[in-house]
C-alpha atoms as a PDB file:
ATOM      1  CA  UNK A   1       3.121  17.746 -26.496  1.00  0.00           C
ATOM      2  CA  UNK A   2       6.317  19.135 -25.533  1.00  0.00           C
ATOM      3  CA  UNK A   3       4.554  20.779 -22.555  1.00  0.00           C
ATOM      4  CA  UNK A   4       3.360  17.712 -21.268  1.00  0.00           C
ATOM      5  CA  UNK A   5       7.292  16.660 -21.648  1.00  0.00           C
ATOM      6  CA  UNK A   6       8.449  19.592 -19.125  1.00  0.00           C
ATOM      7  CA  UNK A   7       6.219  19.157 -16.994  1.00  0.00           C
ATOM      8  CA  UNK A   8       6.065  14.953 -16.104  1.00  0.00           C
ATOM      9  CA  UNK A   9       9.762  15.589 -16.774  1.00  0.00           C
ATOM     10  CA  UNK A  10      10.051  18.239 -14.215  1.00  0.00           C
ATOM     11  CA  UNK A  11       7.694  16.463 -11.606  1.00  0.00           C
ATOM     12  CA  UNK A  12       9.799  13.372 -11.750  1.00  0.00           C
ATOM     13  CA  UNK A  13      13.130  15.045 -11.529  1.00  0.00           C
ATOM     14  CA  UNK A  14      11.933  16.988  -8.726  1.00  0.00           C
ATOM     15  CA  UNK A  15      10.509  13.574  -6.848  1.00  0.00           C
ATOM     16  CA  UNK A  16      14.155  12.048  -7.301  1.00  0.00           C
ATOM     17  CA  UNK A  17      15.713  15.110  -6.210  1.00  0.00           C
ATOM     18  CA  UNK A  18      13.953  14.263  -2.962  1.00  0.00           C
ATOM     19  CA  UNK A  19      14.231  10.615  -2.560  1.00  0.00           C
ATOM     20  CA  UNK A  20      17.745  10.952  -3.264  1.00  0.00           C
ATOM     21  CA  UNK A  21      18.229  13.373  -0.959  1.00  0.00           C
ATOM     22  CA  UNK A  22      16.534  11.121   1.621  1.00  0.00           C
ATOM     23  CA  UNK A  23      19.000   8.678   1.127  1.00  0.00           C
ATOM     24  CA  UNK A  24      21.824  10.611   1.690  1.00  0.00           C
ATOM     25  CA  UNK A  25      20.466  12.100   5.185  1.00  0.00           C
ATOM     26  CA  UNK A  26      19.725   8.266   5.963  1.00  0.00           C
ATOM     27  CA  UNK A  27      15.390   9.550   5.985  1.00  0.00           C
ATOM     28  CA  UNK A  28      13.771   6.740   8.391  1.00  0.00           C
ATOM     29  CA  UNK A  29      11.316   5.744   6.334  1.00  0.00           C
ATOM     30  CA  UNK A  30      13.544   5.421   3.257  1.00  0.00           C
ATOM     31  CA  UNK A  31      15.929   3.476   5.766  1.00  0.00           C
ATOM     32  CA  UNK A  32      13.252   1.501   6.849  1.00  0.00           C
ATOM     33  CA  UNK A  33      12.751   0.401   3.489  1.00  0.00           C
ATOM     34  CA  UNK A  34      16.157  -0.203   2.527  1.00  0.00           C
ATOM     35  CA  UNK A  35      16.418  -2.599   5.796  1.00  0.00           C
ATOM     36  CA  UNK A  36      12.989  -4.885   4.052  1.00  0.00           C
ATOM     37  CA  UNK A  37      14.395  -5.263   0.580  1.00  0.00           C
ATOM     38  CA  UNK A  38      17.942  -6.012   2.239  1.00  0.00           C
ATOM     39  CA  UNK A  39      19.880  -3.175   0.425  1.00  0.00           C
ATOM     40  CA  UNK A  40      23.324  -2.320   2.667  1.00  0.00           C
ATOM     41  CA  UNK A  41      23.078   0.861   4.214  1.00  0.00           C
ATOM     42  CA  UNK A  42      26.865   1.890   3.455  1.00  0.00           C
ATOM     43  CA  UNK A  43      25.548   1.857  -0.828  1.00  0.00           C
ATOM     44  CA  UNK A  44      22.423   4.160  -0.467  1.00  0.00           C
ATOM     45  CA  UNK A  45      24.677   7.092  -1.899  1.00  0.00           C
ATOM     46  CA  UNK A  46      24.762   4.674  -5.106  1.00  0.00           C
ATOM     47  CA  UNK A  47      21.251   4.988  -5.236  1.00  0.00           C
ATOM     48  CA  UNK A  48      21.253   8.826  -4.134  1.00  0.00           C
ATOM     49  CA  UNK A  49      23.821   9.321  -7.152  1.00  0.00           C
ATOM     50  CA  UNK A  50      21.596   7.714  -9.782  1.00  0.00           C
ATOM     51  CA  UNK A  51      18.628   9.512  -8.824  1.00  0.00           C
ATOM     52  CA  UNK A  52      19.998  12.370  -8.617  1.00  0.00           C
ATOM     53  CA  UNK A  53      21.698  12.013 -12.118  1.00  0.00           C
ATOM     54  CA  UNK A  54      18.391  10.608 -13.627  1.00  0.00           C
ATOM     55  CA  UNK A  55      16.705  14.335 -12.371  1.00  0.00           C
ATOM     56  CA  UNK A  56      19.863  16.574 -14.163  1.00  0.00           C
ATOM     57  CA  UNK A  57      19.320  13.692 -16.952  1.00  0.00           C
ATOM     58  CA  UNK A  58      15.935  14.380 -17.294  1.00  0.00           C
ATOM     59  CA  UNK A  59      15.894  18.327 -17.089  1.00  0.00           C
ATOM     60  CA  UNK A  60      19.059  19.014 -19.226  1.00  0.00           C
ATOM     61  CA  UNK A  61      17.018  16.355 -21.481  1.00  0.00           C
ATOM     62  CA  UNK A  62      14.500  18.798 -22.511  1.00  0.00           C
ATOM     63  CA  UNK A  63      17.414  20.791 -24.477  1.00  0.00           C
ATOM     64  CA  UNK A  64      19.346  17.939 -26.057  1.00  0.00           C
ATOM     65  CA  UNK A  65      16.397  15.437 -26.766  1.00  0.00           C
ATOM     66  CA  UNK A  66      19.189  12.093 -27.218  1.00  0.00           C
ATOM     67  CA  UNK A  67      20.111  12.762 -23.211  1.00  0.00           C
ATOM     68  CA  UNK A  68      16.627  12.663 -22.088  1.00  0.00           C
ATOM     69  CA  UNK A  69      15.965  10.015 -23.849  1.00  0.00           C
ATOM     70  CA  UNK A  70      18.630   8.113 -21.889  1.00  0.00           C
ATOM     71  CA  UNK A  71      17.535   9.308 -18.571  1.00  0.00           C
ATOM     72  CA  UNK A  72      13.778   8.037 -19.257  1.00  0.00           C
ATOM     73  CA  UNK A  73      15.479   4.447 -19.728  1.00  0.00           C
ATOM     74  CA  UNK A  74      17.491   5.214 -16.832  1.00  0.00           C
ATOM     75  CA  UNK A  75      15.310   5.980 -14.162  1.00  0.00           C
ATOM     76  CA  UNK A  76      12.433   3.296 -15.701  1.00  0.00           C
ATOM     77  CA  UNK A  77      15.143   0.559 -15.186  1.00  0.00           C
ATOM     78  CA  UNK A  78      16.178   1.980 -12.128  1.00  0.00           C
ATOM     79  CA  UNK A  79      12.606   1.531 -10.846  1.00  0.00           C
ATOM     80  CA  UNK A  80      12.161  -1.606 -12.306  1.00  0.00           C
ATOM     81  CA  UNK A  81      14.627  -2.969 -10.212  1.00  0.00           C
ATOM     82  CA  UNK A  82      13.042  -1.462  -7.043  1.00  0.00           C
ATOM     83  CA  UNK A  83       9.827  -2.976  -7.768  1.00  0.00           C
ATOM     84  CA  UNK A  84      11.786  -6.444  -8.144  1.00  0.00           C
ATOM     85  CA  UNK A  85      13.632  -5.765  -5.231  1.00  0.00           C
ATOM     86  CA  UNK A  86      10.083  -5.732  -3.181  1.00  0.00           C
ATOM     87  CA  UNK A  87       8.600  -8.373  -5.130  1.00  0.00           C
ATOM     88  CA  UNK A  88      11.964 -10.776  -4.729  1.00  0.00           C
ATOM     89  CA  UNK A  89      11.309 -10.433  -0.469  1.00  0.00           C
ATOM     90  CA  UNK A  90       7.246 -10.827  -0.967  1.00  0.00           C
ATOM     91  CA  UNK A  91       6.448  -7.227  -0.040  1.00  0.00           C
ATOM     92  CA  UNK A  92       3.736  -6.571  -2.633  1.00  0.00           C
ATOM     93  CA  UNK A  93       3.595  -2.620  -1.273  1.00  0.00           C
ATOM     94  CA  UNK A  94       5.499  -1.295  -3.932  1.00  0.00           C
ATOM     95  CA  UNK A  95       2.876   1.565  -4.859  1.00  0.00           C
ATOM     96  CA  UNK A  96       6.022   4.367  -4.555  1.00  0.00           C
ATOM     97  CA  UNK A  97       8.433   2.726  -7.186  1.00  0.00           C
ATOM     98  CA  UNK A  98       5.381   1.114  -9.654  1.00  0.00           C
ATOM     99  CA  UNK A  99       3.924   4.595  -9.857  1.00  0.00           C
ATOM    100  CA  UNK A 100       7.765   6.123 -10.276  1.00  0.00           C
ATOM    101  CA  UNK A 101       7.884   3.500 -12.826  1.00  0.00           C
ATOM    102  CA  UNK A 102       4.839   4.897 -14.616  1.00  0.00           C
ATOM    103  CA  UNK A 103       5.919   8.038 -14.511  1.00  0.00           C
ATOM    104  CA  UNK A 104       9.257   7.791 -15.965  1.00  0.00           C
ATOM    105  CA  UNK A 105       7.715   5.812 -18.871  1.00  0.00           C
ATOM    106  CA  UNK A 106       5.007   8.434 -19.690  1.00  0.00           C
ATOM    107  CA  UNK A 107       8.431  10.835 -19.227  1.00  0.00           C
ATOM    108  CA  UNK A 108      10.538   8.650 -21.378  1.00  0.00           C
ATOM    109  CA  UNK A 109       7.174   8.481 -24.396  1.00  0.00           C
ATOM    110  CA  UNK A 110       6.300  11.640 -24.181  1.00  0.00           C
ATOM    111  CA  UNK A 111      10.294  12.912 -24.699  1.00  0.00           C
ATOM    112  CA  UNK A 112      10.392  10.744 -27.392  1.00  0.00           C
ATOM    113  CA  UNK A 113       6.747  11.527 -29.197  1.00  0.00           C
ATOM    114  CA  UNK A 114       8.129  15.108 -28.974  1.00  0.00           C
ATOM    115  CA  UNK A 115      11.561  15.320 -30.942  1.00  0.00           C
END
């Protein structure tokens, strides 16, 4: 089981690495998509920061089980709000975030089956 843990954890962490990265070289596509849901441009290094934290969350997570634990219900709120954030403007393409979402849950239940 534990595996499994390392390596959704690891995939995940590695996807925020790059999405927060995006945001903080202002990616068009991920500006694009901050313009839709209305978030200000000038705060996407909030956003960058969190991810970013939710990936060293997650990895240093797999050592000191009560920190990953945190970072699952981190990044799964985090990407609960960006599937609200689409669904509060009608834009019903929210594949990215509802799969991120998935992901950090099976991250966050699989960390947790394997303490």
């Amino acid at each position: 089981m534990f595996i499994a843990t390392i390596i959704v954890s690891a995939v995940l962490a590695l996807l925020l690495v790059m999405s927060g990265r995006g945001k903080l070289v202002k990616d068009p596509m991920q500006m694009a998509t901050m313009q839709k849901v209305g978030f200000p441009e000038d705060k996407l290094w909030l956003l960058a920061v969190a991810e970013i934290a939710g990936a060293i969350g997650l990895v240093v997570g797999l050592f000191w089980w009560p920190l990953g634990v945190a970072a699952g219900i981190g990044v799964a709120a985090y990407f609960v709000g960006a599937v609200i954030a689409h669904a509060r403007i009608g834009d019903w393409k929210f594949t990215a975030p509802a799969a991120l979402l998935l992901l950090a849950v099976g991250a966050l239940v699989l960390r947790l089956l394997s303490v």
